[in-house]
Protein backbone atom coordinates (compact mmCIF):
# COMPACT_ATOMS: atom_id res chain seq x y z
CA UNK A 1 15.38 22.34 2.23
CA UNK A 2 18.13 22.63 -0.78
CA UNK A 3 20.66 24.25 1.50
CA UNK A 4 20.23 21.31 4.62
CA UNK A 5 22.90 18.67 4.70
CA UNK A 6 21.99 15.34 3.52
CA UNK A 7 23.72 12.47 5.37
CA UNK A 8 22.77 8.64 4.99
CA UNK A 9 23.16 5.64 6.47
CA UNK A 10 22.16 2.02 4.84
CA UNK A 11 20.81 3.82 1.46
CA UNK A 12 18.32 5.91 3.83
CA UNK A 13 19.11 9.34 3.52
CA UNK A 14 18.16 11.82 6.11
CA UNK A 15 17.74 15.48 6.30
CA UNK A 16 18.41 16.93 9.87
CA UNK A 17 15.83 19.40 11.03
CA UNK A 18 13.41 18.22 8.87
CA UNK A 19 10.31 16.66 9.91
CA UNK A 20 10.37 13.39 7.16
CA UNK A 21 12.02 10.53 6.00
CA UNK A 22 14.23 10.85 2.74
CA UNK A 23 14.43 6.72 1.49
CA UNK A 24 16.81 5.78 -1.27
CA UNK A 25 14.98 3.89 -4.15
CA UNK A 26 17.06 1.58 -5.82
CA UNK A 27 17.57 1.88 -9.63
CA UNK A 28 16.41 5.83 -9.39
CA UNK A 29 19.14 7.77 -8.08
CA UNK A 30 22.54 6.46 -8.16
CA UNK A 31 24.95 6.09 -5.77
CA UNK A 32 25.81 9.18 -3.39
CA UNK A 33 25.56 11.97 -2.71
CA UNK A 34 21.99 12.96 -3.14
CA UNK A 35 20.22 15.85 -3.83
CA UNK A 36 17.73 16.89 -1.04
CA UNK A 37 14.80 17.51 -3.51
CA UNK A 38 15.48 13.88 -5.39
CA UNK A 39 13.67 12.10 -2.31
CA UNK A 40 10.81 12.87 -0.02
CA UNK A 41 8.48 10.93 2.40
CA UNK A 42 6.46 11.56 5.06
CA UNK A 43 5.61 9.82 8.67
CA UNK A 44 2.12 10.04 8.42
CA UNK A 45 -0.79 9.01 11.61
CA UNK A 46 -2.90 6.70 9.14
CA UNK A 47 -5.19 5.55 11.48
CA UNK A 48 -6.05 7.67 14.31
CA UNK A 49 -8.49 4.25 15.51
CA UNK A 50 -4.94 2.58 16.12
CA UNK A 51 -2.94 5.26 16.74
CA UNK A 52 -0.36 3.27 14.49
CA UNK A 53 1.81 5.63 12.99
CA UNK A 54 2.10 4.61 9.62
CA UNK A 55 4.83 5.79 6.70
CA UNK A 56 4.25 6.73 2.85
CA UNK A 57 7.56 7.16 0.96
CA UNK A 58 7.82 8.82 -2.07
CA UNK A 59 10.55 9.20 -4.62
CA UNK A 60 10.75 12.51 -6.52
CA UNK A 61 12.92 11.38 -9.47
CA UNK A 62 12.96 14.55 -11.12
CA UNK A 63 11.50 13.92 -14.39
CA UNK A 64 7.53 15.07 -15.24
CA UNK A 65 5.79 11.55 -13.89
CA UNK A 66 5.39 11.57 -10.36
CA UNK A 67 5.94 8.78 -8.06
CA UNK A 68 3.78 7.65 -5.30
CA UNK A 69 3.74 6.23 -1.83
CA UNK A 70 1.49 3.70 -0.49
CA UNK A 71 0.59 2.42 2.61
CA UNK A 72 -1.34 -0.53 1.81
CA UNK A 73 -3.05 -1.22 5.47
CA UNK A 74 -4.65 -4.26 6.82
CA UNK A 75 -7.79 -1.97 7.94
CA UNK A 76 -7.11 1.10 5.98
CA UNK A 77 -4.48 2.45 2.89
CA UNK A 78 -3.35 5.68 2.68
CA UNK A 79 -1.51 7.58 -0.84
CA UNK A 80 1.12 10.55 -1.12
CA UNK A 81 2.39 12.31 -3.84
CA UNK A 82 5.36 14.51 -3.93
CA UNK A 83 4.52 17.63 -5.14
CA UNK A 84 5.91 21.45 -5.46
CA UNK A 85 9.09 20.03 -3.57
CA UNK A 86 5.96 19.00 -0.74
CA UNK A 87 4.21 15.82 0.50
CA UNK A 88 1.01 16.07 -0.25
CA UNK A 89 -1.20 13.78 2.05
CA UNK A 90 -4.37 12.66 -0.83
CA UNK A 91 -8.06 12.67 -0.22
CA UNK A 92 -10.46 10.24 -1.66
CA UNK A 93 -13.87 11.23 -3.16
CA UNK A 94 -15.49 11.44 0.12
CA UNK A 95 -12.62 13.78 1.22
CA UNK A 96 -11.15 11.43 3.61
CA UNK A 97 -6.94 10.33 3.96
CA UNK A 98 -7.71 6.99 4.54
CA UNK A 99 -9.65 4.30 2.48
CA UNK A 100 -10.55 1.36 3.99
CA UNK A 101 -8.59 -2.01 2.18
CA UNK A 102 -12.07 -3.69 1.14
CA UNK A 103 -13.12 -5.28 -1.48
CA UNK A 104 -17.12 -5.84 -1.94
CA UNK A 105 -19.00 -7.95 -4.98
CA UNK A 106 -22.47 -6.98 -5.40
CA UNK A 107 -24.54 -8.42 -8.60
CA UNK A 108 -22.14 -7.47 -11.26
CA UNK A 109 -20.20 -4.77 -9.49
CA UNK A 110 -17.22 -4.04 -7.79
CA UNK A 111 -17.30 -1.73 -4.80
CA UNK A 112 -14.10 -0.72 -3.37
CA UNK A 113 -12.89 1.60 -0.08
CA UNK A 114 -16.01 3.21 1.34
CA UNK A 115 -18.34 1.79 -0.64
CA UNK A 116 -18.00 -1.50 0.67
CA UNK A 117 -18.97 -0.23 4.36
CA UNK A 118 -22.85 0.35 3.62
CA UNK A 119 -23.50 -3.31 2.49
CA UNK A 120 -21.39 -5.10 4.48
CA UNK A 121 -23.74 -6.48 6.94
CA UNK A 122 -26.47 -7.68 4.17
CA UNK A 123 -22.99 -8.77 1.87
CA UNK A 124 -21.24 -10.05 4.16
CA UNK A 125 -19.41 -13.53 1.95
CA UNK A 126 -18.97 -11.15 -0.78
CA UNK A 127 -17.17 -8.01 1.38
CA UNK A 128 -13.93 -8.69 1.63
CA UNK A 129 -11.08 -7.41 4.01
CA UNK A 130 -7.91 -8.34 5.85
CA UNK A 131 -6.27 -9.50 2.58
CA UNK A 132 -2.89 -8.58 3.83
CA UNK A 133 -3.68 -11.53 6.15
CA UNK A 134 -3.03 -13.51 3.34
CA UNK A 135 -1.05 -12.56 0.77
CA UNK A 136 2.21 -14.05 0.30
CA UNK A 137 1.28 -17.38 2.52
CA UNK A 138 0.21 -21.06 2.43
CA UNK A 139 -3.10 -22.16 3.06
CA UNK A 140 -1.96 -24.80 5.60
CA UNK A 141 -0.37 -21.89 7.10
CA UNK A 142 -1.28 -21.99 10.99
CA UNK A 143 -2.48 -18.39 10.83
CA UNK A 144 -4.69 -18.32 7.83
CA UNK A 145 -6.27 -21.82 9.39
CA UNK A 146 -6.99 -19.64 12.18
CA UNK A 147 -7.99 -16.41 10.26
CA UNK A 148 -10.27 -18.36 7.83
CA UNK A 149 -12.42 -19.69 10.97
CA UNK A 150 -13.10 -15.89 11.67
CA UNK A 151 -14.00 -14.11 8.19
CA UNK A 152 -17.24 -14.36 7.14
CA UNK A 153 -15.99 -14.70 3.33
CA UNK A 154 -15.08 -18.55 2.33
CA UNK A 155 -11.21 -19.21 1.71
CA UNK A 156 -9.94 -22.46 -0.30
CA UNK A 157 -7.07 -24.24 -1.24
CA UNK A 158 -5.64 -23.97 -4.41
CA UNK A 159 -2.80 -25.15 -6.34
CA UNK A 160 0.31 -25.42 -5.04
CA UNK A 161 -1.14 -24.95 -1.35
CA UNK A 162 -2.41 -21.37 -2.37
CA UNK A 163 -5.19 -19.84 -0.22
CA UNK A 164 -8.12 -18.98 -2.96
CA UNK A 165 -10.92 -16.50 -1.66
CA UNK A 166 -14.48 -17.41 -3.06
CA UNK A 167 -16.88 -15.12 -4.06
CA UNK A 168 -20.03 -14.68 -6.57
CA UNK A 169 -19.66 -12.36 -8.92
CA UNK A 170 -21.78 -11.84 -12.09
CA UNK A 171 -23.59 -14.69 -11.31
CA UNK A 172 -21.09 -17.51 -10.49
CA UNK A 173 -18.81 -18.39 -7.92
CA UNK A 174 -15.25 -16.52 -8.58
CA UNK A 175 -11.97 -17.50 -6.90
CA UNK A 176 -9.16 -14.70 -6.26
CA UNK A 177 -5.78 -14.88 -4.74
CA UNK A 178 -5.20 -12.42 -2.13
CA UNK A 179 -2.69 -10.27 -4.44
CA UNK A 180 -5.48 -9.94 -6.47
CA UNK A 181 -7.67 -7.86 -3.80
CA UNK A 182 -4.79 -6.04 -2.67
CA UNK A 183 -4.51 -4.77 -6.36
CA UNK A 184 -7.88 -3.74 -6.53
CA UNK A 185 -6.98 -1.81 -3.19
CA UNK A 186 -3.61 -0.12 -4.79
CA UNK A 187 -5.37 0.22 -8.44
CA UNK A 188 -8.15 2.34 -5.84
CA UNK A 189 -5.15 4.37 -4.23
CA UNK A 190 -3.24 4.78 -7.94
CA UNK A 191 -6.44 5.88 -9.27
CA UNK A 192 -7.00 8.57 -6.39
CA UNK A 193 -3.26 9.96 -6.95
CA UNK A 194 -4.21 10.13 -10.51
CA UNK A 195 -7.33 12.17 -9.86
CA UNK A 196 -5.20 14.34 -7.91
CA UNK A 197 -2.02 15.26 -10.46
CA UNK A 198 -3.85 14.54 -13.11
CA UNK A 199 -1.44 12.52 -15.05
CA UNK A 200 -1.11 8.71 -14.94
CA UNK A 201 1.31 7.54 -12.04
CA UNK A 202 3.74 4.68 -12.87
CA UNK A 203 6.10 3.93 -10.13
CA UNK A 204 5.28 4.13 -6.96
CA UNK A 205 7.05 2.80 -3.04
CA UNK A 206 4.65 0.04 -0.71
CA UNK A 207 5.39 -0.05 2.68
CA UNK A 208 5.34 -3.24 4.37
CA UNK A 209 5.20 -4.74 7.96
CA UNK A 210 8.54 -5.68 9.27
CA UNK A 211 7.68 -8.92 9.47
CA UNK A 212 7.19 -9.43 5.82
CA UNK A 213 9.01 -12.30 4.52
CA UNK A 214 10.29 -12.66 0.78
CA UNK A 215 7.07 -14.83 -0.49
CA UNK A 216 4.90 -12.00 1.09
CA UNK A 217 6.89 -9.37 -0.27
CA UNK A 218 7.19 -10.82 -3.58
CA UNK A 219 3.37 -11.21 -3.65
CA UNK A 220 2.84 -7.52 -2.63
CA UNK A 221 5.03 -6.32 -5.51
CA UNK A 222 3.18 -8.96 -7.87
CA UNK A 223 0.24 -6.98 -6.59
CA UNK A 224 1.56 -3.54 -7.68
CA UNK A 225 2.41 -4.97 -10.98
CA UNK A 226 -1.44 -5.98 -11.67
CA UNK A 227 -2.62 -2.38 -11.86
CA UNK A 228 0.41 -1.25 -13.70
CA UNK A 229 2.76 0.16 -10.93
CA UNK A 230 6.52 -0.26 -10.56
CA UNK A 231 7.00 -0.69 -7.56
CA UNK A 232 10.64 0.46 -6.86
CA UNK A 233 11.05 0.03 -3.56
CA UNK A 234 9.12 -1.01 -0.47
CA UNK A 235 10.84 -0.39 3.35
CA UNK A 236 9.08 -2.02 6.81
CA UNK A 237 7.14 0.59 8.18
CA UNK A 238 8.93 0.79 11.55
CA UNK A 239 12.41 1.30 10.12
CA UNK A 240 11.22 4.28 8.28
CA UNK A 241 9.05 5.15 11.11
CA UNK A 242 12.27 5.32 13.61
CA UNK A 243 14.42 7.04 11.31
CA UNK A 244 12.12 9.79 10.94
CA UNK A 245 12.50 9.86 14.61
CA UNK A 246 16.56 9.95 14.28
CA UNK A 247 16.68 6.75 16.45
């Protein structure tokens, strides 16, 4: 890979005849030219239900903490690590590349990922999912007025026209803003790259619909910051997807 020519385009840097994605992060490597091994990603088939091909883009930044790639999914999330100059694709506990982006209160618990699947249908206010739904928008938002009519879990409003998810948890009812379930999903995903190098992981790239607008974006990185992850970058999933492609 050292010895391929790197050429870029719009801080996206490409190696030809090489099946991934290279994606400038901003902050981490400087201005041009760049070393093959300083970035690496991966298009990776997340969800082989969808048959969406989804993207995890990680920065290797050269010193001894690794970064990660997320794809935080509306059905299922999906980490990377770069690692021995390769991606390496992670397994969760139960030895699968995908974890569903769910988010279950039981008693005084918190189940998250596969967990949350077995109780679902007994637990079904407390089990939460499609949080990317919300995160980043109004409550008088057309689309979460239409959404909240279809989830099973109660959504509020909340100051400043915020959509509030209610839940109980240890005994009371518990509001959370949507950023906060998506962190629990990415502290989940953090936590299984952790398990996996076995150091702690501090920054890390999200990839986002294209659609995304600043507020949602914004909230997604807010989300990140929760668990303690940088989040230096995040690129819409079917920009990286096409460059990968060399479209």
């Amino acid at each position: 890979m050292e010895q391929q020519r790197v050429r870029s385009r719009e801080g996206v840097a490409v190696i030809p005849g090489v099946a991934c994605v290279c994606v400038l992060m901003a902050g981490k490597l400087g201005k041009p030219p760049w070393q093959p091994t300083m970035v690496l990603s991966i298009v990776y088939n997340c969800s082989v239900t969808t048959r969406r091909h989804m993207v995890v883009a990680v920065c290797k930044t050269g010193d001894d903490a690794p970064s990660i790639g997320i794809d935080l999914g509306t059905t299922y999330s999906c980490v990377a690590v770069g690692k021995n100059d390769r991606i390496e694709i992670i397994p969760n506990a139960q030895g699968y590349r995908t974890t569903p982006s769910c988010v279950a209160f039981v008693d005084a618990a918190r189940l998250i990922g596969d967990g949350t699947k077995n109780q679902a249908t007994i637990n079904p206010t407390n089990t939460i999912f499609d949080a990317k739904r919300l995160i980043g928008r109004r409550f008088s938002d057309s689309k979460v007025q239409e959404d909240k009519k279809l989830w099973p879990f109660k959504v509020i409003e909340g100051p400043s026209d915020t959509p509030k998810i209610v839940v109980s948890y240890k005994g009371k009812a518990t509001e959370f803003l949507a950023e906060e379930i998506s962190s629990m999903v990415l502290g989940r995903m953090k936590e299984i790259a952790e398990s996996y190098v076995g150091k702690p992981v501090k920054d890390g790239v999200i990839t986002v619909p294209a659609y995304f607008n600043d507020p949602q974006r914004q909230a997604t990185k807010d989300a990140g910051t929760i668990v303690g992850l940088n989040v230096i970058s995040m690129i819409n999933e079917p920009t990286a997807a096409a460059i990968s492609y060399g479209l």
